[in-house]
N, C-alpha and C. Protein backbone atom coordinates (compact mmCIF):
# COMPACT_ATOMS: atom_id res chain seq x y z
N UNK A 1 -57.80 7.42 -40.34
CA UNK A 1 -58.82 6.45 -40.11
C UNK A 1 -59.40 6.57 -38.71
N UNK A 2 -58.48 6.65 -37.64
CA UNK A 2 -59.09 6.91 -36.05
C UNK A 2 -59.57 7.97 -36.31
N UNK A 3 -59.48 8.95 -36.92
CA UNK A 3 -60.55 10.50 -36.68
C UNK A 3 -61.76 10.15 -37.48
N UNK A 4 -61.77 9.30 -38.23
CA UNK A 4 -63.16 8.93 -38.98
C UNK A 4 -63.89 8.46 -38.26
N UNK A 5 -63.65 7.59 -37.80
CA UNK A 5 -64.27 6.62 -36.47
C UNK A 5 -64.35 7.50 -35.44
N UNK A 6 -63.92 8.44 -34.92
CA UNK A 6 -64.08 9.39 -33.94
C UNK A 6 -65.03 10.49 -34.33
N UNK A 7 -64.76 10.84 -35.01
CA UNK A 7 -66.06 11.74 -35.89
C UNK A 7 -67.42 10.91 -36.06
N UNK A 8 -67.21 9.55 -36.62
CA UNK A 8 -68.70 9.02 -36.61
C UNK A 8 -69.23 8.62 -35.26
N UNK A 9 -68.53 8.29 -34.30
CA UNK A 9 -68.79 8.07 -32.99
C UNK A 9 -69.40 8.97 -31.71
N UNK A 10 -68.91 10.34 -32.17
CA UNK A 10 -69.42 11.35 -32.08
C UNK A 10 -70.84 12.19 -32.64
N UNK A 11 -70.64 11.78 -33.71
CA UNK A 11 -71.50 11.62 -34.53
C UNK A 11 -73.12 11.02 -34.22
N UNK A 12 -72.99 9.81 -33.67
CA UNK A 12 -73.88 8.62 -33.35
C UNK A 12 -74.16 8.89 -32.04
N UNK A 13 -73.16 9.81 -31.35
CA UNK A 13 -74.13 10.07 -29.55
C UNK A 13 -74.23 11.40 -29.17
N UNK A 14 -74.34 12.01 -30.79
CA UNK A 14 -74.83 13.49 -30.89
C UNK A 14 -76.20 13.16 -31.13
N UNK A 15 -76.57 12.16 -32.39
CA UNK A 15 -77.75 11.78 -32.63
C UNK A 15 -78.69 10.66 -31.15
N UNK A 16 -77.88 10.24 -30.59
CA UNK A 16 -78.31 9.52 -29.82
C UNK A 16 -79.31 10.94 -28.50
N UNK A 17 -78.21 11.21 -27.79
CA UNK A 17 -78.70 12.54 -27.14
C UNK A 17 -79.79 13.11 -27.61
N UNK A 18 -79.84 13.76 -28.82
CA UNK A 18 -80.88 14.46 -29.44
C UNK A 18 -82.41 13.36 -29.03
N UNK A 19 -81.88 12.48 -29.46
CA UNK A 19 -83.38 11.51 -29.59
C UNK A 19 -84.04 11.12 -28.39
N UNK A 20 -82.77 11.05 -27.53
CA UNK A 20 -83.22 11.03 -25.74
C UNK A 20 -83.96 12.15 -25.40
N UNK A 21 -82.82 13.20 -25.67
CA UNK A 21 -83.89 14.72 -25.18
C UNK A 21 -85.06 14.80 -25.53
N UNK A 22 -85.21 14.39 -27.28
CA UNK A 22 -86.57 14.62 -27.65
C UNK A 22 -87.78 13.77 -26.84
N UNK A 23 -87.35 12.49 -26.82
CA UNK A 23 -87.99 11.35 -26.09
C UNK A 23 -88.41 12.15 -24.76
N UNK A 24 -87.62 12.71 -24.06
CA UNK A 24 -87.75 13.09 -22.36
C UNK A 24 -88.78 14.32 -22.91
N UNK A 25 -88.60 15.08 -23.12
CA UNK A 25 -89.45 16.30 -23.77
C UNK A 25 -90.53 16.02 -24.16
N UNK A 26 -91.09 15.37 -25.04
CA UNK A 26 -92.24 15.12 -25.06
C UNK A 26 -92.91 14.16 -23.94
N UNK A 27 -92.21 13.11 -23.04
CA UNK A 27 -92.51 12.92 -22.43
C UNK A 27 -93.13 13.57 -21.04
N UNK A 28 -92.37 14.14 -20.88
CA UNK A 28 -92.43 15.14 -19.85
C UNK A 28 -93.71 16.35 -19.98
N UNK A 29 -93.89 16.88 -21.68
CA UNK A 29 -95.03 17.75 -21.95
C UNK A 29 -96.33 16.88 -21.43
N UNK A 30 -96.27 15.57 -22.35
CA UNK A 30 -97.19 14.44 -21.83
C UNK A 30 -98.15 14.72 -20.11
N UNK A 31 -96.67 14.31 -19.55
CA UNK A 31 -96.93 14.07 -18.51
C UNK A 31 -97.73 15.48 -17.53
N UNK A 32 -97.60 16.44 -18.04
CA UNK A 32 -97.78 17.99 -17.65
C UNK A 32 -99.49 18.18 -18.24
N UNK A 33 -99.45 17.60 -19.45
CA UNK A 33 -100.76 17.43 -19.98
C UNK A 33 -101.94 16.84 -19.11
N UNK A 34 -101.40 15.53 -18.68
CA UNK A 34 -102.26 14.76 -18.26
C UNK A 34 -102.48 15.25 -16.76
N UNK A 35 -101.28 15.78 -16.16
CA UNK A 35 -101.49 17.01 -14.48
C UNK A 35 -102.27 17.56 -14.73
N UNK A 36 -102.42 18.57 -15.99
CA UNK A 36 -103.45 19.72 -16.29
C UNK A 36 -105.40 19.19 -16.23
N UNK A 37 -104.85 18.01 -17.29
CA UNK A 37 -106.04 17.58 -17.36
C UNK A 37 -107.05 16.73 -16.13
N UNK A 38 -105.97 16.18 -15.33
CA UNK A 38 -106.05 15.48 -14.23
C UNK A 38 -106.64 16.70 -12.97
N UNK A 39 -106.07 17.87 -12.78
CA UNK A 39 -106.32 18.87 -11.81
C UNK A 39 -107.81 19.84 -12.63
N UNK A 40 -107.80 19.83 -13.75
CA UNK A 40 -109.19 20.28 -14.33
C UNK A 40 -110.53 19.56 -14.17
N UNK A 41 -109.98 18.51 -14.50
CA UNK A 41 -111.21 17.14 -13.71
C UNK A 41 -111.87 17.07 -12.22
N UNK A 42 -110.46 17.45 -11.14
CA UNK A 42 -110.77 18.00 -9.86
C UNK A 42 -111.79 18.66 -9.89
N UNK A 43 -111.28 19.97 -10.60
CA UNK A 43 -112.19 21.47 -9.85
C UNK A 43 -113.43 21.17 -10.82
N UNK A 44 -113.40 20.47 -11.40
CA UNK A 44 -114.83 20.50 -12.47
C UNK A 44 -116.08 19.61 -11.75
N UNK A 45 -115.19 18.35 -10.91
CA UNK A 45 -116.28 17.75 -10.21
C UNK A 45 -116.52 18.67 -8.64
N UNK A 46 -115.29 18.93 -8.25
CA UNK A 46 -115.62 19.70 -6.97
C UNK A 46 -116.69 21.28 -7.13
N UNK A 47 -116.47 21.79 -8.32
CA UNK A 47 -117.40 22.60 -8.42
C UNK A 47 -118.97 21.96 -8.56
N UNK A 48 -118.92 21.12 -9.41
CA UNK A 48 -120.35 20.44 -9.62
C UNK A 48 -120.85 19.69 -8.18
N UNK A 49 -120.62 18.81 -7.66
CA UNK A 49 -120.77 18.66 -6.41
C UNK A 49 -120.68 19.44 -4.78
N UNK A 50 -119.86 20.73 -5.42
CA UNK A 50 -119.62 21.69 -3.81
C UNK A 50 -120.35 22.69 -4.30
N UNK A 51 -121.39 22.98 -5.43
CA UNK A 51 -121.95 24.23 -5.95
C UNK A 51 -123.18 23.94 -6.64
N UNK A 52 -122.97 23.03 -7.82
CA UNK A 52 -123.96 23.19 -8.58
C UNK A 52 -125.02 21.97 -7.60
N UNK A 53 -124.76 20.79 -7.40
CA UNK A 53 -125.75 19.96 -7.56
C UNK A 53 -126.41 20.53 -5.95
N UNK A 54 -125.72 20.93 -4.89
CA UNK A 54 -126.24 21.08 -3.65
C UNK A 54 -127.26 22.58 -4.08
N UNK A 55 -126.83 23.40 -4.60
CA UNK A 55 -127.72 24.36 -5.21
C UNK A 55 -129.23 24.32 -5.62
N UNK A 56 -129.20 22.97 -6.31
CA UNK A 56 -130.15 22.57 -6.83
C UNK A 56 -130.77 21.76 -5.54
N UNK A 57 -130.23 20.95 -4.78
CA UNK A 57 -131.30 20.66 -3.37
C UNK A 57 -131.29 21.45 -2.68
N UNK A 58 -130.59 22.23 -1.90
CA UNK A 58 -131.29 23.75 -1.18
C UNK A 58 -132.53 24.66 -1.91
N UNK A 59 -132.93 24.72 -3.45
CA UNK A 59 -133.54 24.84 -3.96
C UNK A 59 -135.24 24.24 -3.56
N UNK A 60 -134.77 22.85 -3.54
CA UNK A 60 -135.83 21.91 -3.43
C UNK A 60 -136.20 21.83 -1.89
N UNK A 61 -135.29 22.15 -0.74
CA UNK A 61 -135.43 22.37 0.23
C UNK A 61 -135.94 23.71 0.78
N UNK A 62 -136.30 24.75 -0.20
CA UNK A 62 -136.87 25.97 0.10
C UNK A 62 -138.29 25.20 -0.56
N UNK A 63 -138.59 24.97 -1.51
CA UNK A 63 -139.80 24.66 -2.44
C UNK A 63 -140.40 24.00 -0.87
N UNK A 64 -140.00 22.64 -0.38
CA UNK A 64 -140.73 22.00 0.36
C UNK A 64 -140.92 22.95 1.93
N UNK A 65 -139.96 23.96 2.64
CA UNK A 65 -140.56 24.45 3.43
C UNK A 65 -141.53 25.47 3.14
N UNK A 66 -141.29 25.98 1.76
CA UNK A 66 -142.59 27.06 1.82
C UNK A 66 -144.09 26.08 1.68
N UNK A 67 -144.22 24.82 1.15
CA UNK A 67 -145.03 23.91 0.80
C UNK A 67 -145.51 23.49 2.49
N UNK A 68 -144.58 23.70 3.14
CA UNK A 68 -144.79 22.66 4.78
C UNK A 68 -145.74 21.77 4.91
N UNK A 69 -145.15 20.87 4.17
CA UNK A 69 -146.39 19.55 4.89
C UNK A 69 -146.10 18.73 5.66
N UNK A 70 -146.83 17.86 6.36
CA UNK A 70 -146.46 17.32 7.74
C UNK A 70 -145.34 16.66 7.55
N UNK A 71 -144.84 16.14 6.96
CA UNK A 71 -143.56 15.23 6.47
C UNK A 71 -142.38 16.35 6.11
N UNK A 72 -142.29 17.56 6.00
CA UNK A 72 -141.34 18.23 5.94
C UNK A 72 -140.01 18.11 6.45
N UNK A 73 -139.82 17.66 8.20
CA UNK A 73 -138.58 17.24 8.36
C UNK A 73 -137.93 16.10 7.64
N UNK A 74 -138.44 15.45 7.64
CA UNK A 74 -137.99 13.77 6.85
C UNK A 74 -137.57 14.46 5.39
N UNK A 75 -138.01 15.11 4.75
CA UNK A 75 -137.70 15.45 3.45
C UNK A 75 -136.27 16.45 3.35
N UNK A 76 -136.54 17.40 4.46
CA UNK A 76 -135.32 18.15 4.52
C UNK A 76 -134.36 17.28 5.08
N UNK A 77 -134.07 16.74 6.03
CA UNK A 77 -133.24 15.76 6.42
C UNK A 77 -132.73 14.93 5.29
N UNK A 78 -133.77 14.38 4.40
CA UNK A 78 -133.11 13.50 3.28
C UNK A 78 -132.42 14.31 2.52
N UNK A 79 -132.68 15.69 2.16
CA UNK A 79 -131.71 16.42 1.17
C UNK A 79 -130.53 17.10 2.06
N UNK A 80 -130.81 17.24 3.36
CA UNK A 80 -129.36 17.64 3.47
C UNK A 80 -128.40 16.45 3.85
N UNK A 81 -128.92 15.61 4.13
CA UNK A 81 -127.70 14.23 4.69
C UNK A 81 -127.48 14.21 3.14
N UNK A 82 -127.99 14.31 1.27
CA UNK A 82 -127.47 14.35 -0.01
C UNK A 82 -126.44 15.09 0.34
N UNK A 83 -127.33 16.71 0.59
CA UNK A 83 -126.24 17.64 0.47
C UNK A 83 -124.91 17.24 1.26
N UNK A 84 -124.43 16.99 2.22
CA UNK A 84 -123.75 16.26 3.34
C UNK A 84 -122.85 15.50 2.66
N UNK A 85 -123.45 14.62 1.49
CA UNK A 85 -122.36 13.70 0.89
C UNK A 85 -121.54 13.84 0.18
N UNK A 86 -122.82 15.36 -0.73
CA UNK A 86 -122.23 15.89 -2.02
C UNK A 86 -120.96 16.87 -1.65
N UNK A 87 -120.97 17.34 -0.31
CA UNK A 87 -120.11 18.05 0.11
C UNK A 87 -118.79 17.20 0.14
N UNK A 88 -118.78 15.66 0.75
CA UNK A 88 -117.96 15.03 0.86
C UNK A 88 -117.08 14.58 -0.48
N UNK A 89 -118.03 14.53 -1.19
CA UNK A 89 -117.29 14.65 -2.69
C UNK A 89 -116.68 15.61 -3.04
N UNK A 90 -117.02 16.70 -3.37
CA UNK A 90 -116.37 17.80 -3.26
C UNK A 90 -115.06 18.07 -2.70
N UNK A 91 -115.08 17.53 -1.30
CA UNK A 91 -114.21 17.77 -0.55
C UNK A 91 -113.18 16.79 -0.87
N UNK A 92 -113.25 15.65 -1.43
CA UNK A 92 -112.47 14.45 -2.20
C UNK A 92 -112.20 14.74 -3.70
N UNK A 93 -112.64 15.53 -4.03
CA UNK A 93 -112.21 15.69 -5.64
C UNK A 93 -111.06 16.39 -4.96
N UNK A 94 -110.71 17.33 -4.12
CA UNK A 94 -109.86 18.47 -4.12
C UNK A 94 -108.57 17.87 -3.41
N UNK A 95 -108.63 16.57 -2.72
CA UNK A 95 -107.77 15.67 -2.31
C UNK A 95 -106.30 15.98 -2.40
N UNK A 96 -106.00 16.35 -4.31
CA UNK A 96 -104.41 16.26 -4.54
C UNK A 96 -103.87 17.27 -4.92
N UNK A 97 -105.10 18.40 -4.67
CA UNK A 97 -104.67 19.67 -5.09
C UNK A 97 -104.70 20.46 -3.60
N UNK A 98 -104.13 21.42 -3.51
CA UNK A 98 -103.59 22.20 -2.73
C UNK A 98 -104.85 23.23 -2.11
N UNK A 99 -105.87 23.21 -2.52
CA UNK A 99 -106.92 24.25 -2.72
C UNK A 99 -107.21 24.34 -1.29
N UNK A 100 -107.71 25.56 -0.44
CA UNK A 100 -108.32 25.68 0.67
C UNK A 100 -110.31 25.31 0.63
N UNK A 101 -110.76 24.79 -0.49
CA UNK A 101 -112.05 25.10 -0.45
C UNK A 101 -112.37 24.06 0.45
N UNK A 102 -111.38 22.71 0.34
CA UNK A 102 -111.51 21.33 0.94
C UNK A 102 -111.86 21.39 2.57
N UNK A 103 -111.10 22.65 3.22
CA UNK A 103 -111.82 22.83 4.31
C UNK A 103 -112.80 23.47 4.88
N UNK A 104 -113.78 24.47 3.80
CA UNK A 104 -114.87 24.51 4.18
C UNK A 104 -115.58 23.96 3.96
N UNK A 105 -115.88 22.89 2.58
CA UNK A 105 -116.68 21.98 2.49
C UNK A 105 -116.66 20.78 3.83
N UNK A 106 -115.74 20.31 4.28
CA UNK A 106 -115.80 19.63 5.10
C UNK A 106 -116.37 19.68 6.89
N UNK A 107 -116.48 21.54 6.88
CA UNK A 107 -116.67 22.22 7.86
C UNK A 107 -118.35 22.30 7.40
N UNK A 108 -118.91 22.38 6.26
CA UNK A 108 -120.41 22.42 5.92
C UNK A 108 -121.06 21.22 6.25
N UNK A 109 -120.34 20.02 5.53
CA UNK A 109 -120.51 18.64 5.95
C UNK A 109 -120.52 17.96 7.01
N UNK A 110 -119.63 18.35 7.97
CA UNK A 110 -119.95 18.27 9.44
C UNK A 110 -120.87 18.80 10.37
N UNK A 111 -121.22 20.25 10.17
CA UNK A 111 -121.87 20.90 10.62
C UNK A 111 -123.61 20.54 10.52
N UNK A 112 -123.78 20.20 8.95
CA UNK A 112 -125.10 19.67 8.64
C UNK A 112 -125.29 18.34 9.36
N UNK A 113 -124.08 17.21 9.17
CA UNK A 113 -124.60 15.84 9.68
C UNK A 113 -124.57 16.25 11.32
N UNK A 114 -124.03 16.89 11.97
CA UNK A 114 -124.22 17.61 13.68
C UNK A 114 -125.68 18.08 14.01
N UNK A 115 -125.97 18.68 13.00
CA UNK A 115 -127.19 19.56 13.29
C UNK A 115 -128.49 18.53 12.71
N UNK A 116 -128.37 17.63 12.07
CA UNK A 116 -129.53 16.84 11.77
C UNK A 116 -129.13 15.85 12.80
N UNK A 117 -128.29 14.84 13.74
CA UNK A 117 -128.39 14.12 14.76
C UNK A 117 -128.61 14.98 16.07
N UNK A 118 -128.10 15.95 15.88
CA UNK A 118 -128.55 16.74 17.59
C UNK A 118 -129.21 17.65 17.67
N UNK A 119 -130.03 18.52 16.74
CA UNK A 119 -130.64 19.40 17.09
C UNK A 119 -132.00 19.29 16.35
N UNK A 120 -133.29 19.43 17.51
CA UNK A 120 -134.34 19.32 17.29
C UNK A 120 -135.48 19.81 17.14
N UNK A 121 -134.90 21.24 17.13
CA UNK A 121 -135.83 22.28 16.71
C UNK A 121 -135.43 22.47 15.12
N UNK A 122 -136.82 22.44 14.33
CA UNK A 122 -137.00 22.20 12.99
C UNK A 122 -137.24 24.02 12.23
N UNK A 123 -137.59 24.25 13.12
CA UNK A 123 -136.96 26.30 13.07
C UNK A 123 -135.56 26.39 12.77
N UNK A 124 -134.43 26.04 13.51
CA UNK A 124 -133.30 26.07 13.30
C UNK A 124 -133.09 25.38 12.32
N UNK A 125 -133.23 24.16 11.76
CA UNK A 125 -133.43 23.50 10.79
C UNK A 125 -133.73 24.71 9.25
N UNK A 126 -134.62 25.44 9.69
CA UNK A 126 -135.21 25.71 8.23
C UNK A 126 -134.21 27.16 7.97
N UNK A 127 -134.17 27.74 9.88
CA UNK A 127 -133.27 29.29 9.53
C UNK A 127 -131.98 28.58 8.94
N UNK A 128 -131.44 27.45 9.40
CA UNK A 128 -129.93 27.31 8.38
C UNK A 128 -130.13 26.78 7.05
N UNK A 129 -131.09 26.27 6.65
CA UNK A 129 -131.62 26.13 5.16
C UNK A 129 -130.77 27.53 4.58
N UNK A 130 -132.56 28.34 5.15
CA UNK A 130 -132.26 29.76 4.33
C UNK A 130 -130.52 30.50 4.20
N UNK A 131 -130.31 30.38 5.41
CA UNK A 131 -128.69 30.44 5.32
C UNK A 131 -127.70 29.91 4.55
N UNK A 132 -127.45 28.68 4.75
CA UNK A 132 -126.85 28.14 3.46
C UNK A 132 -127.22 28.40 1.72
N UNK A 133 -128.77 28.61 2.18
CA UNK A 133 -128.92 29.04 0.53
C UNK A 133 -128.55 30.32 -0.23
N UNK A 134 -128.72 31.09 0.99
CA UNK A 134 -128.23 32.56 1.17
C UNK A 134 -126.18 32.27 0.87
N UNK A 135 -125.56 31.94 0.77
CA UNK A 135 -124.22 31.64 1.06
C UNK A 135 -123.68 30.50 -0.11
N UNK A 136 -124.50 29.59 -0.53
CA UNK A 136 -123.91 28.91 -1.75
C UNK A 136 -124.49 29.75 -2.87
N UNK A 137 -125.58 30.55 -2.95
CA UNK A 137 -125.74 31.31 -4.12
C UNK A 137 -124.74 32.26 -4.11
N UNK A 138 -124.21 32.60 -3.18
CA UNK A 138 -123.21 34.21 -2.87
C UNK A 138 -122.24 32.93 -3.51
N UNK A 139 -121.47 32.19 -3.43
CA UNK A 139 -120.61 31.72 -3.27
C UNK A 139 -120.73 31.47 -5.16
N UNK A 140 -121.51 30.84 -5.48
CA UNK A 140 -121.59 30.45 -6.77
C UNK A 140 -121.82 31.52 -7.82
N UNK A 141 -122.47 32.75 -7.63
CA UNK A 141 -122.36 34.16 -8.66
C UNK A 141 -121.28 34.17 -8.72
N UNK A 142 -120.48 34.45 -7.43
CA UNK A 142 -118.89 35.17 -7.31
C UNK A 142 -117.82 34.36 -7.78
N UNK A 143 -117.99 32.66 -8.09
CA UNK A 143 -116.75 32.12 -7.98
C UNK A 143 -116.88 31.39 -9.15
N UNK A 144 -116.63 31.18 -10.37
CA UNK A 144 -116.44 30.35 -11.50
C UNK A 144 -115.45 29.36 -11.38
N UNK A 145 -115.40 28.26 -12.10
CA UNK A 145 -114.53 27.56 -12.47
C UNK A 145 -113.45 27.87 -13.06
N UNK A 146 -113.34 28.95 -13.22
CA UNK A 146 -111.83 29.49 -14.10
C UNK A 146 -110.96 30.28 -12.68
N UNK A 147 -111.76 30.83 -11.79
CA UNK A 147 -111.30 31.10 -10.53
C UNK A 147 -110.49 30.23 -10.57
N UNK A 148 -111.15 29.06 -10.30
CA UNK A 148 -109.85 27.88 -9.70
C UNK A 148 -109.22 27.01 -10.45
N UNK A 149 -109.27 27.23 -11.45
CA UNK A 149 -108.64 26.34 -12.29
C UNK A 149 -107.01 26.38 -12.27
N UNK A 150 -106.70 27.90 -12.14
CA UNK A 150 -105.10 28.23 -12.14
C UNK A 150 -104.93 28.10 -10.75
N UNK A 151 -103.82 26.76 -10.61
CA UNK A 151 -103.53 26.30 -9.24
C UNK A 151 -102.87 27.66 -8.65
N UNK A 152 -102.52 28.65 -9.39
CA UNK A 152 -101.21 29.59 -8.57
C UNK A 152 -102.17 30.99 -8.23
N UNK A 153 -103.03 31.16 -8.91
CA UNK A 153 -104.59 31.83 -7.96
C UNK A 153 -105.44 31.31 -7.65
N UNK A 154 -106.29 30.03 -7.50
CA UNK A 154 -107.25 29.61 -6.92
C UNK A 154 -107.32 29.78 -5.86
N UNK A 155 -106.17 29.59 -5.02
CA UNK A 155 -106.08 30.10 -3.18
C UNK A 155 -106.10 31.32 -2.87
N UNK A 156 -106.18 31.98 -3.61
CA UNK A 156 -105.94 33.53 -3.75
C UNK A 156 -107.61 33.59 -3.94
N UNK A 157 -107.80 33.51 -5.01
CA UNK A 157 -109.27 33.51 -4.84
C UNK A 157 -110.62 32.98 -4.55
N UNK A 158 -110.01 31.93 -4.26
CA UNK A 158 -110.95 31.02 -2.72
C UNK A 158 -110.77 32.20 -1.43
N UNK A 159 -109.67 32.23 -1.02
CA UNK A 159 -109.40 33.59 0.39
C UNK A 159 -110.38 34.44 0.12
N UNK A 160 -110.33 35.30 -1.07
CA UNK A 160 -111.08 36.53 -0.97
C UNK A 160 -112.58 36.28 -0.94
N UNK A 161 -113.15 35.07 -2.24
CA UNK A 161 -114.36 34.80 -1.38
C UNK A 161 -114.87 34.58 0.15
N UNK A 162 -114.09 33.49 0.69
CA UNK A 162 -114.27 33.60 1.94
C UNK A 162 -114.26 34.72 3.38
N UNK A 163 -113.27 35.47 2.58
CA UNK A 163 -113.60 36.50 3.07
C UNK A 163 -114.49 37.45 3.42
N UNK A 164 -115.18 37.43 2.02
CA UNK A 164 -116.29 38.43 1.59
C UNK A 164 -117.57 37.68 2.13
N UNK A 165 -117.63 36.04 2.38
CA UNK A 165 -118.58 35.46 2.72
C UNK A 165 -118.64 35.84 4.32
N UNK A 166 -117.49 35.99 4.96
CA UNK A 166 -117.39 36.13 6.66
C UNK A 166 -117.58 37.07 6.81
N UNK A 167 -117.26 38.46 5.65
CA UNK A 167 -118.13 39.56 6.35
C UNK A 167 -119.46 39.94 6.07
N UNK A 168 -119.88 39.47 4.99
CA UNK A 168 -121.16 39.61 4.61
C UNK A 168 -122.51 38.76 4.93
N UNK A 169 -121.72 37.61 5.60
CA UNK A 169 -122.77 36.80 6.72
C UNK A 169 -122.05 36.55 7.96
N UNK A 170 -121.63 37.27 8.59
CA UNK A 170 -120.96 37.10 9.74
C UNK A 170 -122.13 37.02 11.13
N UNK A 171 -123.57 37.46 10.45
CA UNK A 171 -124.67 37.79 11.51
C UNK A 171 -125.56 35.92 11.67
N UNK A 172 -125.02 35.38 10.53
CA UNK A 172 -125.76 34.45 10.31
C UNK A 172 -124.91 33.09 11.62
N UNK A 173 -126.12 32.22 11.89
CA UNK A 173 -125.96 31.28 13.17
C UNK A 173 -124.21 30.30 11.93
N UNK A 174 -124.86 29.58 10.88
CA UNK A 174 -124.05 28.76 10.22
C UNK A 174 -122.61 29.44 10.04
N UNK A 175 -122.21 30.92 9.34
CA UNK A 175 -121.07 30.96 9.50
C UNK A 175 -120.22 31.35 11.11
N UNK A 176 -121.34 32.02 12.29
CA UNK A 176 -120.57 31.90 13.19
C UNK A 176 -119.97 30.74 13.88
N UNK A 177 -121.05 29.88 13.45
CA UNK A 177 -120.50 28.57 13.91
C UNK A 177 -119.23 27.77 13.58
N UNK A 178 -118.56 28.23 12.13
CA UNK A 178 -117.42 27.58 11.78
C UNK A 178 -116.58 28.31 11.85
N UNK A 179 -115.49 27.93 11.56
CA UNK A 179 -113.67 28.21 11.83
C UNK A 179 -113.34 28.87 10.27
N UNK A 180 -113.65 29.07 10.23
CA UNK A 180 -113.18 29.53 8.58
C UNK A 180 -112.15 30.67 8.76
């Protein structure tokens, strides 16, 4: 009779265990799911805000200097203090992930809100236009969203862009100016 009861007792926290593990296990996949999905959301807004949407106002900021009408600074100023913000987003999507892009966006973002309060030649103004536009298009052919999506190469291949960006505009005023 005690080995019956010992056998079913055994029995009952063989089944018990199992149901825990299973419980923790799927929990745990869960939880890995929602990381994945949570760090895909990152790079999806940091790409759209550190690439696509500033793309599209450097765009609009070439349209209006080849246009030059008397109001030209005020207009470029309004799209890069955008661009400026959109960078700041960017640079906040990437917050909980490990990524190095967070510090050049923040090095673009500074640099632009610096150069629209202190500098007043609207030449320099337009040569770092062309520059930056020259440098987020390089940046955006070369770098997809699947680049960074895998946390265990994205830094790997954030580096090599940057790389390729420091030697291939190394002549330009905007990248000598930063730390990259």
């Amino acid at each position: 009779m005690r080995k019956k009861h010992l056998v079913m007792l055994l029995s009952v926290c063989l089944i018990v265990s199992v149901m825990v593990n299973c419980y923790s296990f799927f929990k745990i996949h869960d939880y890995k799911l929602q990381n994945n999905k949570r760090h895909m959301n990152q790079i999806d807004n940091f790409y759209f805000y550190g690439m696509e949407i500033p793309q599209f106002k450097i765009e609009k900021i070439m349209e209006l200097i080849n246009q030059d009408p008397p109001d030209a600074r005020e207009g470029v100023e309004t799209w890069l203090l955008e661009i400026a913000s959109d960078y700041s987003v960017a640079e906040n999507s990437l917050a909980a992930t490990q990524i190095h892009p967070r510090l050049f966006f923040e090095q673009l973002k500074g640099f632009l809100l610096d150069m629209i309060r202190t500098e007043d030649d609207f030449e320099k103004w337009k040569q770092i236009c062309l520059e930056l536009n020259d440098i987020t298009s390089y940046l955006k052919l070369n770098l997809s969203k699947d680049d960074l999506k895998d946390p265990s190469n994205a830094d790997e291949n954030w580096l090599k862009i940057m790389n390729e960006i420091k030697e291939k505009y190394a002549h330009t005023y905007l990248i000598s100016n930063m730390s990259l």
